[in-house]
Every structure is written in structure tokens, then in C-alpha cells.
PDB file of N, CA and C in Angstrom:
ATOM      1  N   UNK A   1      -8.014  28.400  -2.631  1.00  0.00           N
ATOM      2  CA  UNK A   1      -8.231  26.969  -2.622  1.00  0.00           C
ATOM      3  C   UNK A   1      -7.000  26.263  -3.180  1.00  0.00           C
ATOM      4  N   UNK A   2      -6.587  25.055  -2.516  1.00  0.00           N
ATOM      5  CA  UNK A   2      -5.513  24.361  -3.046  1.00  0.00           C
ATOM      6  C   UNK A   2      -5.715  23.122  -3.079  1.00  0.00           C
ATOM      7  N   UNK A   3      -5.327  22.646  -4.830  1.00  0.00           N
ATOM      8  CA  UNK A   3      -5.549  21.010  -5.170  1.00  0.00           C
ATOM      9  C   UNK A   3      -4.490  20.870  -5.429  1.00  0.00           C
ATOM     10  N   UNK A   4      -3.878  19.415  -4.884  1.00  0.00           N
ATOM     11  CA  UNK A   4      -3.200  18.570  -5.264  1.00  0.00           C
ATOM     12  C   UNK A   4      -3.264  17.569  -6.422  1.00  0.00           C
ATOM     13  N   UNK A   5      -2.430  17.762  -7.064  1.00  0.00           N
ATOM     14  CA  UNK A   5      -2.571  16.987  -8.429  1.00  0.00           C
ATOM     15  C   UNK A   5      -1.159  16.047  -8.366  1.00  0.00           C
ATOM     16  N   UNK A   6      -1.238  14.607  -9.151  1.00  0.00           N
ATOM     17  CA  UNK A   6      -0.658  14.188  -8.706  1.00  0.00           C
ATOM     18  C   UNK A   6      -0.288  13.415 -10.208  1.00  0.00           C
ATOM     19  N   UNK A   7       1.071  12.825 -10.562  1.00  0.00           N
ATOM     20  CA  UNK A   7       0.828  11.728 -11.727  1.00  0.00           C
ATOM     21  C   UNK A   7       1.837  10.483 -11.077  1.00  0.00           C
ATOM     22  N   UNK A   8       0.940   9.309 -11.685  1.00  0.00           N
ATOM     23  CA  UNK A   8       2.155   8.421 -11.254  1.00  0.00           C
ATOM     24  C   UNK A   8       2.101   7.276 -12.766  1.00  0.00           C
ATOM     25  N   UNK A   9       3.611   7.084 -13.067  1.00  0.00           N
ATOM     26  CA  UNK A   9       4.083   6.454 -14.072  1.00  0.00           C
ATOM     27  C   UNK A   9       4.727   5.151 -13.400  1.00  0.00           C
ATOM     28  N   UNK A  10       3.933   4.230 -14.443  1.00  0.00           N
ATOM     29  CA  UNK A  10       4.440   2.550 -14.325  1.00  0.00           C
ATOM     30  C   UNK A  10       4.616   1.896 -15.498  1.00  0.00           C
ATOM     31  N   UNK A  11       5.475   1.062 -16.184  1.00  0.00           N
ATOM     32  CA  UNK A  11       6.516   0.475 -14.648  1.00  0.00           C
ATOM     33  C   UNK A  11       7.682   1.991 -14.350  1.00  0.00           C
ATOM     34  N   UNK A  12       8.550   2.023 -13.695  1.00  0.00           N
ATOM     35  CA  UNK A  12       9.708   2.558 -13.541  1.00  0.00           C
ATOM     36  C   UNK A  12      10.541   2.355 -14.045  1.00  0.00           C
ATOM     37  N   UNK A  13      10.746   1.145 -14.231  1.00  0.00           N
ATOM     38  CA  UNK A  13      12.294   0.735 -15.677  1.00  0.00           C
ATOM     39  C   UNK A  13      11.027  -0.490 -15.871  1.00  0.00           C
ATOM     40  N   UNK A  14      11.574  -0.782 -17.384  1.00  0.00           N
ATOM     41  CA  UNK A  14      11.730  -2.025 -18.045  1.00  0.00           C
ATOM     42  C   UNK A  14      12.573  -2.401 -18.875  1.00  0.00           C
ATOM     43  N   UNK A  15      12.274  -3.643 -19.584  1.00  0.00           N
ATOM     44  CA  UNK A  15      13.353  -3.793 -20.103  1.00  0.00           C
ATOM     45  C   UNK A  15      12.956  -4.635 -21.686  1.00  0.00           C
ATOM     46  N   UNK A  16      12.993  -4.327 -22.674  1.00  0.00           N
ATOM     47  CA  UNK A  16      12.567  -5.153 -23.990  1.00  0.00           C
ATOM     48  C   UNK A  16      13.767  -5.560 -25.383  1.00  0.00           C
ATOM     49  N   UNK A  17      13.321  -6.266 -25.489  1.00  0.00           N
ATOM     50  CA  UNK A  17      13.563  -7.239 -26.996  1.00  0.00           C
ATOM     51  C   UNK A  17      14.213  -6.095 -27.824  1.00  0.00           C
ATOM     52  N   UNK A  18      15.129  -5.745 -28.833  1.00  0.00           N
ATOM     53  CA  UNK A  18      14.747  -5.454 -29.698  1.00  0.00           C
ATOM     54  C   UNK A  18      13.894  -5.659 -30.544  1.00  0.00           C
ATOM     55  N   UNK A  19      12.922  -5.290 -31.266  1.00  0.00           N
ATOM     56  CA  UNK A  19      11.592  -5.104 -32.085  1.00  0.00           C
ATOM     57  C   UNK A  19      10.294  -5.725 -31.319  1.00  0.00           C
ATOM     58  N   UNK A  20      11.015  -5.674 -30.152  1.00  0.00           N
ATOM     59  CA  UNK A  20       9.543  -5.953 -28.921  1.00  0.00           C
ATOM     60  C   UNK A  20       8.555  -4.469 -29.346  1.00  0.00           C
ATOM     61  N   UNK A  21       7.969  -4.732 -28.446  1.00  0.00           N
ATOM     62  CA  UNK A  21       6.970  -3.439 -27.689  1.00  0.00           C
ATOM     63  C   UNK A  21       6.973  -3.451 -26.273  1.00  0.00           C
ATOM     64  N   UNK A  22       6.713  -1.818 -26.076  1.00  0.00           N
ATOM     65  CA  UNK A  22       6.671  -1.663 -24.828  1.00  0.00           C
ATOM     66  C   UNK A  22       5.695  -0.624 -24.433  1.00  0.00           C
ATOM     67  N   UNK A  23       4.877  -1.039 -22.733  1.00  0.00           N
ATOM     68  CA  UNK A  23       3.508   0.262 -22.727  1.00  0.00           C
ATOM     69  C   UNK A  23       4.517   0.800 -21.506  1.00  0.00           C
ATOM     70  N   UNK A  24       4.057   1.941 -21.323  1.00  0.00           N
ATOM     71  CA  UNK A  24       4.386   2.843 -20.408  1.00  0.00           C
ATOM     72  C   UNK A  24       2.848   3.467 -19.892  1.00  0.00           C
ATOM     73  N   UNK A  25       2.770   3.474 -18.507  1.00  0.00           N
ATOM     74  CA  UNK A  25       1.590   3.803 -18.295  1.00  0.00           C
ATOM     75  C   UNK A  25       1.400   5.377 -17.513  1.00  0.00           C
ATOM     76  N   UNK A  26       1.108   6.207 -17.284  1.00  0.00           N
ATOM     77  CA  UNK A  26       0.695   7.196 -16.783  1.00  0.00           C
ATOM     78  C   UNK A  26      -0.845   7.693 -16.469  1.00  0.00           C
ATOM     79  N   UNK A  27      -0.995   7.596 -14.646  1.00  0.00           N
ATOM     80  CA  UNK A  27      -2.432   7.907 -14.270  1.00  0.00           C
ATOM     81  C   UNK A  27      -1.984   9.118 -13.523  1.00  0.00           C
ATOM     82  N   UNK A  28      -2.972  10.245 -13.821  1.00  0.00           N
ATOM     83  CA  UNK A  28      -3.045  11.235 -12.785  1.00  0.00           C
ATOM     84  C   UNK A  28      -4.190  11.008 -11.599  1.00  0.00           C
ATOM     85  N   UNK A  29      -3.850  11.915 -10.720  1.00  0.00           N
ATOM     86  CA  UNK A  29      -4.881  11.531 -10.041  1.00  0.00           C
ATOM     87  C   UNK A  29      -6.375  12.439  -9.973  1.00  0.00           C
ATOM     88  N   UNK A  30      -6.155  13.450 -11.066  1.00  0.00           N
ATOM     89  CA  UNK A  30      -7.583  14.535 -11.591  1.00  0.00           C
ATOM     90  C   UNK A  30      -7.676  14.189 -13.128  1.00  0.00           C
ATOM     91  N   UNK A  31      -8.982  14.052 -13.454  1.00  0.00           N
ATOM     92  CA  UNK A  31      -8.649  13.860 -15.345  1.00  0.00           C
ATOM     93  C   UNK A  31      -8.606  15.260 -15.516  1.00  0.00           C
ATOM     94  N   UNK A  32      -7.667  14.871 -16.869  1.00  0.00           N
ATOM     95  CA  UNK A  32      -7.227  15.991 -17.599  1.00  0.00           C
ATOM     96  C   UNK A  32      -7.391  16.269 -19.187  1.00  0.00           C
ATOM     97  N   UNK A  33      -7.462  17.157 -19.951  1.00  0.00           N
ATOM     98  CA  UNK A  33      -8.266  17.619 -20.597  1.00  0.00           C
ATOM     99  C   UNK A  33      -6.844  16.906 -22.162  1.00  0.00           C
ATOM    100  N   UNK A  34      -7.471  16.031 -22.465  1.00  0.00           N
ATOM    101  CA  UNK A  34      -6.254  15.373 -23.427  1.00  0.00           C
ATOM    102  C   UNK A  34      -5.210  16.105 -23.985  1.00  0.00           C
ATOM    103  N   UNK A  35      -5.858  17.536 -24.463  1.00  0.00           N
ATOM    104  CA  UNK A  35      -4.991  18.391 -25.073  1.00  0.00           C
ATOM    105  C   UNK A  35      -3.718  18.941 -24.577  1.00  0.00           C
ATOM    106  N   UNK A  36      -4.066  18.581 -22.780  1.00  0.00           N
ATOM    107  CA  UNK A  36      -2.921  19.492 -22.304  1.00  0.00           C
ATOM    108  C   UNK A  36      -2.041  17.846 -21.880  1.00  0.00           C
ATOM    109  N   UNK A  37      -1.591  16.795 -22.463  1.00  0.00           N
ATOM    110  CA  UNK A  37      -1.025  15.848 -22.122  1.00  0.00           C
ATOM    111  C   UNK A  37       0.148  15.556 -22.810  1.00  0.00           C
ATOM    112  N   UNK A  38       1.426  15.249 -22.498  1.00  0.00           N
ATOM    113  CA  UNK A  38       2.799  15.030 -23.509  1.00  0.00           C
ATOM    114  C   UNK A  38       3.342  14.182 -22.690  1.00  0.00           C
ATOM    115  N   UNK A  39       4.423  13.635 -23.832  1.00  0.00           N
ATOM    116  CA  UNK A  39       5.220  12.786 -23.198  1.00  0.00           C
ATOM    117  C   UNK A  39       6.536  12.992 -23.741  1.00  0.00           C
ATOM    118  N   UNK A  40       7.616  12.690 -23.201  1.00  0.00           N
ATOM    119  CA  UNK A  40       8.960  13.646 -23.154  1.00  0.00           C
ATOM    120  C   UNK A  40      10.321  12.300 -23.351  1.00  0.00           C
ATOM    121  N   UNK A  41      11.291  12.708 -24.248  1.00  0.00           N
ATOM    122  CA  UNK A  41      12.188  11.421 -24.070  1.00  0.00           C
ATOM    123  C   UNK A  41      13.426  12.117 -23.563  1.00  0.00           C
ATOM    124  N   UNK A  42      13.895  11.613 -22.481  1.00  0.00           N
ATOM    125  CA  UNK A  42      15.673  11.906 -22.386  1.00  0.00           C
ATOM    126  C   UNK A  42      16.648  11.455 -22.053  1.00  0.00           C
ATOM    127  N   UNK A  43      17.176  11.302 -23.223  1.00  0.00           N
ATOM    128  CA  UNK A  43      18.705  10.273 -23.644  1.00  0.00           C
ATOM    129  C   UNK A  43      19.897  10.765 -23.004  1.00  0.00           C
ATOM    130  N   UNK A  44      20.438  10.538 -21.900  1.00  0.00           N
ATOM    131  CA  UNK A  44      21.650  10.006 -21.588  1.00  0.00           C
ATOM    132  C   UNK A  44      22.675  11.758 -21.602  1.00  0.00           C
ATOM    133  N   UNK A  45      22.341  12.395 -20.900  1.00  0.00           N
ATOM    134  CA  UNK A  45      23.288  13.755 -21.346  1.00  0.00           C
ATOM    135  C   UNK A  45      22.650  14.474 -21.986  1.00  0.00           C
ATOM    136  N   UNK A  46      21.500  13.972 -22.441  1.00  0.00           N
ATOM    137  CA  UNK A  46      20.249  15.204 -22.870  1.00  0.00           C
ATOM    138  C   UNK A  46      20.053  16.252 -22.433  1.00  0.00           C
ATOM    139  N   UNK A  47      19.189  16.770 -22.765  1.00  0.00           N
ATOM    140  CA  UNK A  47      17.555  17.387 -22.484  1.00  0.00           C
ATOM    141  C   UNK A  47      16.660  17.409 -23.057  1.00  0.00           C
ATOM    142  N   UNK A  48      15.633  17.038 -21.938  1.00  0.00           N
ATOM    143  CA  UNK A  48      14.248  15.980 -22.739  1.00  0.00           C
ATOM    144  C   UNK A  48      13.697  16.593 -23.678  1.00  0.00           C
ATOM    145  N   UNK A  49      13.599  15.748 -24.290  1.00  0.00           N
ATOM    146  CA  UNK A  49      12.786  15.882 -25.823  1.00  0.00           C
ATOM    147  C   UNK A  49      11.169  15.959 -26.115  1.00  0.00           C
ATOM    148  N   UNK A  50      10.443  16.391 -26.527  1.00  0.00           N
ATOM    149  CA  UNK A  50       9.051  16.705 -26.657  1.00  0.00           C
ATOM    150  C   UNK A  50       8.917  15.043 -27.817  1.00  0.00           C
ATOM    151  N   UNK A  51       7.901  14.163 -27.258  1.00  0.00           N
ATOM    152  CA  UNK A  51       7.639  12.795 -28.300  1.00  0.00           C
ATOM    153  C   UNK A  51       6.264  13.269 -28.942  1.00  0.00           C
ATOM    154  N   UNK A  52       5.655  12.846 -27.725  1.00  0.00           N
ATOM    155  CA  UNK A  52       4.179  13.139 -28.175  1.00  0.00           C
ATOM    156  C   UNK A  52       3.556  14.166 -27.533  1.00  0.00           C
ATOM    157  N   UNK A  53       2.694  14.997 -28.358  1.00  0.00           N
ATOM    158  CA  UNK A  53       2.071  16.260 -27.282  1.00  0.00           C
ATOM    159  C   UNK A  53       0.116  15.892 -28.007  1.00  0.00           C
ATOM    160  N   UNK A  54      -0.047  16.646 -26.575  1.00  0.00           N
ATOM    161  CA  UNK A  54      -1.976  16.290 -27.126  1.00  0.00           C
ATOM    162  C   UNK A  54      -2.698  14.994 -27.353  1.00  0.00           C
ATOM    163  N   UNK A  55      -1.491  14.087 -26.165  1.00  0.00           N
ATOM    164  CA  UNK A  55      -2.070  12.854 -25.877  1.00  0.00           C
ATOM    165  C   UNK A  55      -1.462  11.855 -27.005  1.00  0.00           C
ATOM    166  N   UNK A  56      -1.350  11.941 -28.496  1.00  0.00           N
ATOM    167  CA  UNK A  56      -1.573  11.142 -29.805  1.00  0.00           C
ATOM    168  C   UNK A  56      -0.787  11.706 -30.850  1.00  0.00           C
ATOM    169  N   UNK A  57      -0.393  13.339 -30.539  1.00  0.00           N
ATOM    170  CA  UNK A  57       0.332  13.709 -31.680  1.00  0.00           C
ATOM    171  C   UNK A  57       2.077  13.920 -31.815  1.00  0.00           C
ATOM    172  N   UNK A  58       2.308  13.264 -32.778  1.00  0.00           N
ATOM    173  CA  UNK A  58       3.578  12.970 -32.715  1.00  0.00           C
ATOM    174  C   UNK A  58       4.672  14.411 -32.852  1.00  0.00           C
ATOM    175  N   UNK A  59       5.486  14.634 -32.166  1.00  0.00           N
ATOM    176  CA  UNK A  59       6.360  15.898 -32.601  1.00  0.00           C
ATOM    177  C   UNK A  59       6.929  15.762 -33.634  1.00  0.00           C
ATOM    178  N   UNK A  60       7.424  16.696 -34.211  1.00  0.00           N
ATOM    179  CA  UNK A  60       8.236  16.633 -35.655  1.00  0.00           C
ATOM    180  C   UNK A  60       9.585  15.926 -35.512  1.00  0.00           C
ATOM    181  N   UNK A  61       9.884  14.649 -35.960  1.00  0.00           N
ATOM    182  CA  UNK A  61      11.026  14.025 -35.496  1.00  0.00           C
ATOM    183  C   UNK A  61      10.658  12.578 -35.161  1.00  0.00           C
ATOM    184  N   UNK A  62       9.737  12.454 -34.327  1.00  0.00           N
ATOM    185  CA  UNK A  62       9.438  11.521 -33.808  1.00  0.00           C
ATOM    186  C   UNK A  62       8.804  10.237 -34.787  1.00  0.00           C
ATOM    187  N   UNK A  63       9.946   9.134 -34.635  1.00  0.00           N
ATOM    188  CA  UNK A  63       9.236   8.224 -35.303  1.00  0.00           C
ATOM    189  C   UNK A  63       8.026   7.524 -35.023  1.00  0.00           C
ATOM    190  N   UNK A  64       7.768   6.528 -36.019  1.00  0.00           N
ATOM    191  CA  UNK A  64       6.056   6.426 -35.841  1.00  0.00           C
ATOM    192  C   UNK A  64       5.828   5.028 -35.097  1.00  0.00           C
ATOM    193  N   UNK A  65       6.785   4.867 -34.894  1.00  0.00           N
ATOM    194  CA  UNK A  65       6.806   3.647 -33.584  1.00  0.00           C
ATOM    195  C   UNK A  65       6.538   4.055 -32.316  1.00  0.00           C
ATOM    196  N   UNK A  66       6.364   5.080 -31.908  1.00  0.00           N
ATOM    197  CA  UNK A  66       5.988   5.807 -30.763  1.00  0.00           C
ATOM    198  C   UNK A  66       4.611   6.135 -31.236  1.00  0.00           C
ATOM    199  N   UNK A  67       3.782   5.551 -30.193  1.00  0.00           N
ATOM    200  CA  UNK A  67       2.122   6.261 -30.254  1.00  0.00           C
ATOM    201  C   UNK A  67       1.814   6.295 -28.658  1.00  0.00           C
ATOM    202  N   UNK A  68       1.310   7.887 -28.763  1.00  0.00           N
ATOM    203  CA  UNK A  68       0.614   7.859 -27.239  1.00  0.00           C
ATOM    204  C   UNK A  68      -1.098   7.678 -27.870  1.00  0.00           C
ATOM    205  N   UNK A  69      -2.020   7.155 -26.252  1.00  0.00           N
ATOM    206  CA  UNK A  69      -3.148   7.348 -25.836  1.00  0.00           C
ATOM    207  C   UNK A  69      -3.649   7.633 -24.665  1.00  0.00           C
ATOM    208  N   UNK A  70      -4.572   7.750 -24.858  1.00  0.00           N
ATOM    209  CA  UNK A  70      -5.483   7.919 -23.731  1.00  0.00           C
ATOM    210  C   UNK A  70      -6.493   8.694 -23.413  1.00  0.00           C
ATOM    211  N   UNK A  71      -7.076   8.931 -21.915  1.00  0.00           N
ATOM    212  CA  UNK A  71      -8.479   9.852 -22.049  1.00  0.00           C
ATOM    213  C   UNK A  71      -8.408  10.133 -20.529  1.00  0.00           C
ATOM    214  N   UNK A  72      -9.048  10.808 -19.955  1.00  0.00           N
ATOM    215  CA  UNK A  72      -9.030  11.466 -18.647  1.00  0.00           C
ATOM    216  C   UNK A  72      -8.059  11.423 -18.077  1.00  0.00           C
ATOM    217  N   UNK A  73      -7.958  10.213 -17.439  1.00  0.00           N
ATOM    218  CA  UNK A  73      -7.244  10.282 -16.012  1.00  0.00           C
ATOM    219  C   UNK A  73      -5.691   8.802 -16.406  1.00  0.00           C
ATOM    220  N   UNK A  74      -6.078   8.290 -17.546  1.00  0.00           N
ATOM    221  CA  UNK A  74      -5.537   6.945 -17.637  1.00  0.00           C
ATOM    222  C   UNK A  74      -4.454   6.984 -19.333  1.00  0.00           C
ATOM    223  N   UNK A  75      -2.804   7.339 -19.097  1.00  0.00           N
ATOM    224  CA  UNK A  75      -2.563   7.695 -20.770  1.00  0.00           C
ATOM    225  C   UNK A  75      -1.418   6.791 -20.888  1.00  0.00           C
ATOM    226  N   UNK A  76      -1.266   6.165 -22.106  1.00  0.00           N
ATOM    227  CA  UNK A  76      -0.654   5.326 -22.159  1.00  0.00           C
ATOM    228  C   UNK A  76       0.632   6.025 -23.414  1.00  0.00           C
ATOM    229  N   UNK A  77       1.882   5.292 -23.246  1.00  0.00           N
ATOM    230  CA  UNK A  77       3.698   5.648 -24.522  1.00  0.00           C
ATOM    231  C   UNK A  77       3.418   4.347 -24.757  1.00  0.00           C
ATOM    232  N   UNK A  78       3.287   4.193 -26.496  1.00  0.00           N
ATOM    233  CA  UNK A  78       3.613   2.381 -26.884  1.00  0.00           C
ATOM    234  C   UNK A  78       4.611   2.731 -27.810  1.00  0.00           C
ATOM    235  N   UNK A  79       5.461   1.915 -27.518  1.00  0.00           N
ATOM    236  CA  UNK A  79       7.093   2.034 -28.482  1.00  0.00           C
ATOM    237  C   UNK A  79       6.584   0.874 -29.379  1.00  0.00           C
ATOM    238  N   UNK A  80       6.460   0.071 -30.153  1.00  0.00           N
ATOM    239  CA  UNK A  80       6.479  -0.806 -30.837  1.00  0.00           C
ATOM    240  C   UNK A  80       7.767  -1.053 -32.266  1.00  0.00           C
ATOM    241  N   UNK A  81       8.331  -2.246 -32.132  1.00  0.00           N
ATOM    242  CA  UNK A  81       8.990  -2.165 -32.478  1.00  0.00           C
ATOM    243  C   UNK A  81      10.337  -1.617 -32.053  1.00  0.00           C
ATOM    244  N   UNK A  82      11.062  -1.674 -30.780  1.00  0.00           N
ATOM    245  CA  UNK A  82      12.062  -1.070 -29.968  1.00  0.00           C
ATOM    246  C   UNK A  82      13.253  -1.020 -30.558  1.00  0.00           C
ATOM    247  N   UNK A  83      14.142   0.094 -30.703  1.00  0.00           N
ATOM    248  CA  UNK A  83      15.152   0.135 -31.449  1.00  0.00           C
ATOM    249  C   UNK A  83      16.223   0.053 -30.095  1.00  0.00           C
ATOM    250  N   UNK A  84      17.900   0.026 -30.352  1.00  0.00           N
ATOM    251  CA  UNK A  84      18.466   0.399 -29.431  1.00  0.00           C
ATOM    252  C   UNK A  84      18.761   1.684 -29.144  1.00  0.00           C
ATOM    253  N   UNK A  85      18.012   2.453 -29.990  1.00  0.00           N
ATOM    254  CA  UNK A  85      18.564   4.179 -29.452  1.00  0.00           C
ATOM    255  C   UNK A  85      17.071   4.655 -28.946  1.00  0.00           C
ATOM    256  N   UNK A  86      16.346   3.770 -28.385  1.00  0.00           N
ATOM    257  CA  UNK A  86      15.100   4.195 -27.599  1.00  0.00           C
ATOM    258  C   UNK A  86      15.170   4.317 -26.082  1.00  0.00           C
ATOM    259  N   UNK A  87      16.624   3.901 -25.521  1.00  0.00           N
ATOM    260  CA  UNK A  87      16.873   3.637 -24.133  1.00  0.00           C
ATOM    261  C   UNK A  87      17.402   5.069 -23.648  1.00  0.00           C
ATOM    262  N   UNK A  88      16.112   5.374 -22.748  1.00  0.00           N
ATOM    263  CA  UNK A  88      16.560   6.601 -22.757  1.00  0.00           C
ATOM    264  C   UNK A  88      14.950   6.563 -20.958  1.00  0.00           C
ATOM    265  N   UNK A  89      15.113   8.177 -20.882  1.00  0.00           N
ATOM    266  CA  UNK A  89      13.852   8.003 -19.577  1.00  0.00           C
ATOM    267  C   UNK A  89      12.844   8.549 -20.473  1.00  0.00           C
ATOM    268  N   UNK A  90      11.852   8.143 -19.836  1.00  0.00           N
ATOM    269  CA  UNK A  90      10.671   9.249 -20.620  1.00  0.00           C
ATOM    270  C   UNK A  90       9.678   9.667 -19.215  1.00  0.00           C
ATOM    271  N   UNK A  91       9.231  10.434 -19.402  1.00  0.00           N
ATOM    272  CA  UNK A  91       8.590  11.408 -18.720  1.00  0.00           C
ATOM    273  C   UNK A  91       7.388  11.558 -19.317  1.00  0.00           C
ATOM    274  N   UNK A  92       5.675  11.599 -18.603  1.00  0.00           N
ATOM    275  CA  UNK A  92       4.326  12.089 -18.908  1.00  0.00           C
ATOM    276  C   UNK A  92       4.295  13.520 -18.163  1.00  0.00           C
ATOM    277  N   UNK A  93       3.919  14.217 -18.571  1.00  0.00           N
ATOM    278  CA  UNK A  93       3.007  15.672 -18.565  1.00  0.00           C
ATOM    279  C   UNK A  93       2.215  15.949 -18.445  1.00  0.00           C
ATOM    280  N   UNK A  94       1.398  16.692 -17.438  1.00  0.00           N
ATOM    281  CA  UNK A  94      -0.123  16.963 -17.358  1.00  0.00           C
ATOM    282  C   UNK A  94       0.174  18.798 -17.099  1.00  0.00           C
ATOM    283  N   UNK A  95      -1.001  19.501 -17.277  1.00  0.00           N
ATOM    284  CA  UNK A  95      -0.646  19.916 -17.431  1.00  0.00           C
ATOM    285  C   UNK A  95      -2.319  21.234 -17.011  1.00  0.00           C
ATOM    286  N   UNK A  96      -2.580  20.818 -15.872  1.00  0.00           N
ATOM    287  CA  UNK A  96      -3.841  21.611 -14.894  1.00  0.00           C
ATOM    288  C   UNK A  96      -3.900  22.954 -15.225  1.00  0.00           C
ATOM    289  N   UNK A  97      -5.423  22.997 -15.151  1.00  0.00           N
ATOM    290  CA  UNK A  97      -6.319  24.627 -15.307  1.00  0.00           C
ATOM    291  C   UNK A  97      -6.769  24.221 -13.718  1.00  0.00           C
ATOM    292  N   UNK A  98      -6.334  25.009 -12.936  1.00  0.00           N
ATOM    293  CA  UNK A  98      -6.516  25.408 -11.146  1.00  0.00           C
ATOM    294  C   UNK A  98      -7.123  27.347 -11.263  1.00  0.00           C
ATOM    295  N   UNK A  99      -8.378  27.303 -10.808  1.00  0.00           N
ATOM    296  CA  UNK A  99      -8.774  28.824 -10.809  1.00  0.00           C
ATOM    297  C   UNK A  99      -7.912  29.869 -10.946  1.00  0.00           C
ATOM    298  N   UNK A 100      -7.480  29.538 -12.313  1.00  0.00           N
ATOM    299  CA  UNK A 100      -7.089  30.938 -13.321  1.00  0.00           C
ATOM    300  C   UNK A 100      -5.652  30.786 -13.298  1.00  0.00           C
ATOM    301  N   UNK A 101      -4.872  29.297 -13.208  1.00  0.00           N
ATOM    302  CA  UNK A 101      -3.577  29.764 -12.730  1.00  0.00           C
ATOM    303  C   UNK A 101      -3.024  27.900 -13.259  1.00  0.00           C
ATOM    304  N   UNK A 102      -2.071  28.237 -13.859  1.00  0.00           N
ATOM    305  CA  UNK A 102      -1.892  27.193 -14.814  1.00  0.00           C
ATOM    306  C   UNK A 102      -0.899  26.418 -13.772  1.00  0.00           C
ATOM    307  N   UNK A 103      -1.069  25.156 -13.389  1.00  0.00           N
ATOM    308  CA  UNK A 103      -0.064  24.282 -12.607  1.00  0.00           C
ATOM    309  C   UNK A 103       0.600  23.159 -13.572  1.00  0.00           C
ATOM    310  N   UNK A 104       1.991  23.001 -13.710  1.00  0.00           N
ATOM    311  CA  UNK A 104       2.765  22.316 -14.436  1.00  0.00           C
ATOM    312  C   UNK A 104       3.430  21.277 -13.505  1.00  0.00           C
ATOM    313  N   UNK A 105       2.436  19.703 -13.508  1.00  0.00           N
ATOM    314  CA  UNK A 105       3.366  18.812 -13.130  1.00  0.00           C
ATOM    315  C   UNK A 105       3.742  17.547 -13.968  1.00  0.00           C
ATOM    316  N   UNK A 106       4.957  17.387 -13.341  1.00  0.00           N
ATOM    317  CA  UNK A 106       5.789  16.185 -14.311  1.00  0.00           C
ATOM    318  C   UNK A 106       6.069  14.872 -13.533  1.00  0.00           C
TER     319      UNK A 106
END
């Protein structure tokens, strides 16, 4: 059997204030089990960085102006407070149980 899983992130760029806020939105198109959810930052010549993993929890590093949420199918990145070394891409994670066989999309 084969499912298609799908995520789509909005907006695509924006653009904020310093000490604005900003949402970043991410819907998949299967809900997913919060635990397996992250969100990823990568600056300019990087490689992406782990922000938030498990939907809400912050990685070690990560300041606390970054909070993820969310629940099934609908997860939200709030930057609050925007610095200038936040300009960078970020990336959501899901991260599917498919009969016995782990599917990783980004």
C-alpha cells in the first residue's frame, strides 16, 4: 500500500520589524503524532539546525523567542521578538509511521 504524505509551509518568505513577531505555518496533509514534529533553522552557508523538536520543545541552544505549536495536522514557528541573526530558512518536519516503515518528509 502507498500513501502520500504531503507538508505545505506558509508564507514562503516574509519579512519583519526588528522585535516584531512572526508565525510560520505548517499543514500536513495526514495528522501526525506531535512527537514526531520539528522545525529546523538554516543560516546562509549552513546546515540546518534542529530549533524545535516534539512540536514545543526547544533544542539546546535555542533561544526562547522561538516557540513551536500545534496538534494533528495544523503546526505553527512563532519568533517573537525578531532579532537580525534570525534571517535565515526554516524548514517543518513530519515525520510518518506507514506499515512498519518510517517515511521522512520535509
Amino acid at each position: 500500500m502507498e500513501l502520500e504524505v504531503s507538508l505545505t509551509q506558509q508564507p514562503a518568505a516574509v519579512r519583519a520589524d526588528i522585535g516584531g513577531s512572526v508565525n510560520i505555518n505548517c499543514r500536513t496533509s495526514q495528522n501526525i503524532n506531535s512527537n514526531y514534529f520539528s522545525w529546523y533553522q538554516q543560516k546562509d552557508g549552513q546546515t540546518p539546525k534542529l530549533l524545535i523538536d516534539r512540536t514545543s520543545t526547544r533544542a539546546s541552544g535555542t533561544p526562547s523567542r522561538f516557540t513551536g505549536s500545534g496538534s494533528n495536522s495544523d503546526f505553527t514557528l512563532t519568533i517573537s521578538g525578531v532579532q537580525a541573526e534570525d534571517t535565515a530558512i526554516y524548514y517543518c518536519m513530519g515525520e510518518f509511521y506507514i506499515s512498519s516503515t518510517y517515511s521522512f518528509t520535509q
